[in-house]
PDB file of N, CA and C in Angstrom:
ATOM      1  N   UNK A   1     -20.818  -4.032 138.131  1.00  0.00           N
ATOM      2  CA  UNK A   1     -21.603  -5.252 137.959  1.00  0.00           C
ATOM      3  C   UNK A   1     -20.785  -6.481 138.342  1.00  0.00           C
ATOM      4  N   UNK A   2     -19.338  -6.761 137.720  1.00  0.00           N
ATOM      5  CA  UNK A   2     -18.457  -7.751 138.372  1.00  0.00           C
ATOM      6  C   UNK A   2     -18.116  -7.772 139.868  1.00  0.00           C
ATOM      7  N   UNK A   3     -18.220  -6.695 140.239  1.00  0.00           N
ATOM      8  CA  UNK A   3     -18.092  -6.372 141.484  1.00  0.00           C
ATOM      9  C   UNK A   3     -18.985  -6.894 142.346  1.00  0.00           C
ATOM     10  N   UNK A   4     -20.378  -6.622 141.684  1.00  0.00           N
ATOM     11  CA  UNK A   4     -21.401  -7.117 143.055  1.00  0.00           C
ATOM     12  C   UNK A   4     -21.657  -8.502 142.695  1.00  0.00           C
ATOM     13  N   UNK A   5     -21.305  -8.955 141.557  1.00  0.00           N
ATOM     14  CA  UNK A   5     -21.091 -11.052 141.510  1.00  0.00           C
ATOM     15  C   UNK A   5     -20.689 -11.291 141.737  1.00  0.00           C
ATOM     16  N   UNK A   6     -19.057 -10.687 142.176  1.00  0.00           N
ATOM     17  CA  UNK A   6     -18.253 -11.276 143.035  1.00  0.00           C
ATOM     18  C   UNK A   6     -18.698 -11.265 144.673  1.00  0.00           C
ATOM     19  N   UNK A   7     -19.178  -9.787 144.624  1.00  0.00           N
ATOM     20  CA  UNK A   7     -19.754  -9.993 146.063  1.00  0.00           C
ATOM     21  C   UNK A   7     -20.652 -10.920 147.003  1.00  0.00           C
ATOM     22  N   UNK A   8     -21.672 -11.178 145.826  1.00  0.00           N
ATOM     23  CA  UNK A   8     -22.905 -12.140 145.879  1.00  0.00           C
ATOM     24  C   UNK A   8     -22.212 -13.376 146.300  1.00  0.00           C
ATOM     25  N   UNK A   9     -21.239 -13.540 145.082  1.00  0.00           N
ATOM     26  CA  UNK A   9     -20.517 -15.504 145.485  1.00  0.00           C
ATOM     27  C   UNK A   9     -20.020 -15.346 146.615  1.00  0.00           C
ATOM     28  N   UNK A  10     -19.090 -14.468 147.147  1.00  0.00           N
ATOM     29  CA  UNK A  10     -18.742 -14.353 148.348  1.00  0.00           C
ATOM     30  C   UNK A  10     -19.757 -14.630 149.634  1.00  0.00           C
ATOM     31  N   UNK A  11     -21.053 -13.551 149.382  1.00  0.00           N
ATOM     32  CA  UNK A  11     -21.696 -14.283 150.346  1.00  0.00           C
ATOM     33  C   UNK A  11     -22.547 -15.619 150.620  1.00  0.00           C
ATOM     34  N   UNK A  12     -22.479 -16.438 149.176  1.00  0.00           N
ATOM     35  CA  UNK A  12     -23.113 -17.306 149.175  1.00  0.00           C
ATOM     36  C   UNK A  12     -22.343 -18.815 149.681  1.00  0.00           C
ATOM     37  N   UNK A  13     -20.963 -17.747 149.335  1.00  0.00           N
ATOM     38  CA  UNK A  13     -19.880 -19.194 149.862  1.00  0.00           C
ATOM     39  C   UNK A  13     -20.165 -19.207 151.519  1.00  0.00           C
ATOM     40  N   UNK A  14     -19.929 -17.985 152.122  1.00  0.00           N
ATOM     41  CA  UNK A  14     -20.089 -17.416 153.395  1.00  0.00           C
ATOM     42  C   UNK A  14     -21.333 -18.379 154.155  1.00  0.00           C
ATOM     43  N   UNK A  15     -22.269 -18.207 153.810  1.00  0.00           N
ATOM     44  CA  UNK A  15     -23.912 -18.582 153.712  1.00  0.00           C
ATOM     45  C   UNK A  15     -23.974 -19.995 154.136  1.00  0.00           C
ATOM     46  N   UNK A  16     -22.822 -20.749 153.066  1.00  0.00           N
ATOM     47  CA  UNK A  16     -23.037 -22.043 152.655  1.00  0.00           C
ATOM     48  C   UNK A  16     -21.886 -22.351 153.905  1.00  0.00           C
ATOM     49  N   UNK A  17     -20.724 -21.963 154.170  1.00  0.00           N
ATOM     50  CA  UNK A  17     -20.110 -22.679 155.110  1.00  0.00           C
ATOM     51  C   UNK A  17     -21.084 -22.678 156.623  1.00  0.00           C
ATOM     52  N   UNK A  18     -21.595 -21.166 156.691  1.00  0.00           N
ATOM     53  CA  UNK A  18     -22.216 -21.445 157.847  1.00  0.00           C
ATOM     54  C   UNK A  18     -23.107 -22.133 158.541  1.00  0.00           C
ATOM     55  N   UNK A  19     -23.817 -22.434 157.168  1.00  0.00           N
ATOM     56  CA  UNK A  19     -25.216 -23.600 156.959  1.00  0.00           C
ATOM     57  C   UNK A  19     -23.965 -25.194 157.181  1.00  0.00           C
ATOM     58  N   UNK A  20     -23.007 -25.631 156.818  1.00  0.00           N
ATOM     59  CA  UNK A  20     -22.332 -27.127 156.716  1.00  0.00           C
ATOM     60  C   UNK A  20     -21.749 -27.022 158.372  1.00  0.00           C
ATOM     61  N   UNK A  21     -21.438 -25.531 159.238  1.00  0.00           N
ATOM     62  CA  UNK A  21     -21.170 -25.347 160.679  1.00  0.00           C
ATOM     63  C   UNK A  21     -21.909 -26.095 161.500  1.00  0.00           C
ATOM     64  N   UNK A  22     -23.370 -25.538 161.185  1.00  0.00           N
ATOM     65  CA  UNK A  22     -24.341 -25.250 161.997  1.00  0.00           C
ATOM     66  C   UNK A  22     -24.662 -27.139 162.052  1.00  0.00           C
ATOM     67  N   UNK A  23     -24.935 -27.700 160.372  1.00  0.00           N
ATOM     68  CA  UNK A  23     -25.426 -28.920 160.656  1.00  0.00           C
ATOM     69  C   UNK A  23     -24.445 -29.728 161.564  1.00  0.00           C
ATOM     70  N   UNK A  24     -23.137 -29.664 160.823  1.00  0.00           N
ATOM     71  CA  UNK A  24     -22.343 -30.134 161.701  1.00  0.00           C
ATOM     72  C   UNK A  24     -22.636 -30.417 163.320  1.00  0.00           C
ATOM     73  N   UNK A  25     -22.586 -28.822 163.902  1.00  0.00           N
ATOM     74  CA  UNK A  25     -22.698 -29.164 165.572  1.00  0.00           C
ATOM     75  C   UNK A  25     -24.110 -29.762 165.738  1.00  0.00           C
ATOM     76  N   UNK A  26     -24.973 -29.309 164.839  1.00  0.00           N
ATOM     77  CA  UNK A  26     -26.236 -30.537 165.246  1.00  0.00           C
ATOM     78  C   UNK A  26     -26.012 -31.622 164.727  1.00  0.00           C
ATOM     79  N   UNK A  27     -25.207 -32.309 164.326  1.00  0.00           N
ATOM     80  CA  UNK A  27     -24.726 -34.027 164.251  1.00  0.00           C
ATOM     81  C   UNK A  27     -24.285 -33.904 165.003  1.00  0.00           C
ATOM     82  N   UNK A  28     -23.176 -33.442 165.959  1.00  0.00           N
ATOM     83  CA  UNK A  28     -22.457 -33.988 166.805  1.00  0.00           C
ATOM     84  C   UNK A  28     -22.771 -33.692 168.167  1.00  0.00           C
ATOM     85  N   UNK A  29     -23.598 -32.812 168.154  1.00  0.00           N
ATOM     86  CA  UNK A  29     -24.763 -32.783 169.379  1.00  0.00           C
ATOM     87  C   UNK A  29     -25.712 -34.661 169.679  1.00  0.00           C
ATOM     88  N   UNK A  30     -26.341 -34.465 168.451  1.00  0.00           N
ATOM     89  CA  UNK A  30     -26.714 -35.900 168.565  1.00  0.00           C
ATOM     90  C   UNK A  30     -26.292 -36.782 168.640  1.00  0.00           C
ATOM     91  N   UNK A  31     -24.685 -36.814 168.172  1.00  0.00           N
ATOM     92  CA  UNK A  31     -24.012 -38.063 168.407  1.00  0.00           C
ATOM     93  C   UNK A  31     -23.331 -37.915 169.705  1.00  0.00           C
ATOM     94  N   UNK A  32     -23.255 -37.052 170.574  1.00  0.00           N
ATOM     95  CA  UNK A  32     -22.661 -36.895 172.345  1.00  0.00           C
ATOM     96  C   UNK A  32     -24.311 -37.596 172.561  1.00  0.00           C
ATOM     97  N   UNK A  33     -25.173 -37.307 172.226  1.00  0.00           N
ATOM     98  CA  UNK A  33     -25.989 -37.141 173.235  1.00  0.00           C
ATOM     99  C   UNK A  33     -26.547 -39.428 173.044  1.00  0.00           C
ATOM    100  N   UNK A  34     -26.388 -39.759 171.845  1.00  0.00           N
ATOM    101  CA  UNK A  34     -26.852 -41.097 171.511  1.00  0.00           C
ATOM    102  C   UNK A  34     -25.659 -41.853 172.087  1.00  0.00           C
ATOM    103  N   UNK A  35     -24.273 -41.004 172.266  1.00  0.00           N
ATOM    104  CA  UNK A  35     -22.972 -41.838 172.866  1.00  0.00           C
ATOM    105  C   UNK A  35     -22.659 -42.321 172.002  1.00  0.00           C
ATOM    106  N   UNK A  36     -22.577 -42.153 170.819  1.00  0.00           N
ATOM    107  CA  UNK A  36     -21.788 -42.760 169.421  1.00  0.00           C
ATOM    108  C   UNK A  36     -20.384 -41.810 169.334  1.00  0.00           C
ATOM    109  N   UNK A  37     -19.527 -42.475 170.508  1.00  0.00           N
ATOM    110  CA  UNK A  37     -17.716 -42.054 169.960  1.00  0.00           C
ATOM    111  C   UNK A  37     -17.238 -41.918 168.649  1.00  0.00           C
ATOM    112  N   UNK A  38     -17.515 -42.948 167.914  1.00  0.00           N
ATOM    113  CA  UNK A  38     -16.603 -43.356 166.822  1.00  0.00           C
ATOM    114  C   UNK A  38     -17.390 -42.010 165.815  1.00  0.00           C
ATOM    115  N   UNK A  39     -18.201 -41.795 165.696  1.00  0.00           N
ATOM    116  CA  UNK A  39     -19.421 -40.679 164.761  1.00  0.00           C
ATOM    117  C   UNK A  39     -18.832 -39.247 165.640  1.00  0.00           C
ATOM    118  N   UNK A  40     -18.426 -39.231 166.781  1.00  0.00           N
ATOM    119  CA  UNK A  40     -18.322 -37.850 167.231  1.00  0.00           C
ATOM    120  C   UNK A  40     -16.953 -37.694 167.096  1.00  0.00           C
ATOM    121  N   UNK A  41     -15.994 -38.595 167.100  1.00  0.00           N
ATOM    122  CA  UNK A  41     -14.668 -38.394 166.251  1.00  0.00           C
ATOM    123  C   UNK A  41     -14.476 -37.909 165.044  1.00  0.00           C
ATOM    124  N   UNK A  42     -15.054 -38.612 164.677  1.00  0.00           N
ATOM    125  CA  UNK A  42     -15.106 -38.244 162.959  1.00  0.00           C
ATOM    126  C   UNK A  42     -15.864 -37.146 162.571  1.00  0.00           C
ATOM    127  N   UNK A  43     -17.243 -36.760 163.407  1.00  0.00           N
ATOM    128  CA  UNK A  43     -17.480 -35.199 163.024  1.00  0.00           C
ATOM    129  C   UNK A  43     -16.732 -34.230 163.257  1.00  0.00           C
ATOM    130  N   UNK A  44     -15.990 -34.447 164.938  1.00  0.00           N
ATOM    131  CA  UNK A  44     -15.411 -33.465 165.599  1.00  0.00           C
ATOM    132  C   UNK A  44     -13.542 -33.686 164.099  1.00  0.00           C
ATOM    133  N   UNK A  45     -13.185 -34.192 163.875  1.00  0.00           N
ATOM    134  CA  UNK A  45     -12.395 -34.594 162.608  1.00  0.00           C
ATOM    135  C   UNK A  45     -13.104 -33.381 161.663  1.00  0.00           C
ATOM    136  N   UNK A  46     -14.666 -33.866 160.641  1.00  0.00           N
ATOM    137  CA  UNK A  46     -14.465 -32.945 159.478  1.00  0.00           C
ATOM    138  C   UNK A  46     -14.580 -31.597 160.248  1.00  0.00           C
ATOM    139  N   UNK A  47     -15.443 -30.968 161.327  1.00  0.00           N
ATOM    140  CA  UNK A  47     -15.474 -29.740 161.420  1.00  0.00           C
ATOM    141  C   UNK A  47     -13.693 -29.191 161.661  1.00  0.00           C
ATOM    142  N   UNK A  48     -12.675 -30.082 162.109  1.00  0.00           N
ATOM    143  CA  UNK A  48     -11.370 -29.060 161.744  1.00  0.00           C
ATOM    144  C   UNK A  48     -10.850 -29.161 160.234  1.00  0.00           C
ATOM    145  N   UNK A  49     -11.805 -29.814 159.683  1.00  0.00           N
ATOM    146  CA  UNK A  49     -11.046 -29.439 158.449  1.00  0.00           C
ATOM    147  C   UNK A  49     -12.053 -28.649 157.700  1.00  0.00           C
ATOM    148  N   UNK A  50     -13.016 -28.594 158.231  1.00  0.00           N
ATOM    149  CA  UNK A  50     -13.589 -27.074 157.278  1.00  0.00           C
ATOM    150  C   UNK A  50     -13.693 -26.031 158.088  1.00  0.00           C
ATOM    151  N   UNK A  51     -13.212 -26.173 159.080  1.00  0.00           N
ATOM    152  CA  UNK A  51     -12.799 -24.653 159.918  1.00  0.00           C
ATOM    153  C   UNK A  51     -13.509 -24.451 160.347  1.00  0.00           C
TER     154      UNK A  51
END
């Protein structure tokens, strides 16, 4: 039973980074595409720090 709650959080952490990825490159899709530098720095910034 601890086993598969641990498993569960695992994939929910999993889940959840991939969902903060995904929005990510769609902000910074929109911000190449509106030409906002200073916004595509700073996204292209948090996505290396959440990997």
């Amino acid at each position: 039973m601890l086993n598969h709650r641990m498993q569960a959080a695992k994939q929910a952490e999993e889940t959840h980074h991939q969902n903060l990825q995904k929005n990510l490159e769609h902000r910074l899709q929109v911000a190449r595409v509106k030409g906002d530098e200073k916004l595509v720095r700073q996204l292209e910034a948090e996505m290396k720090y959440i990997g």
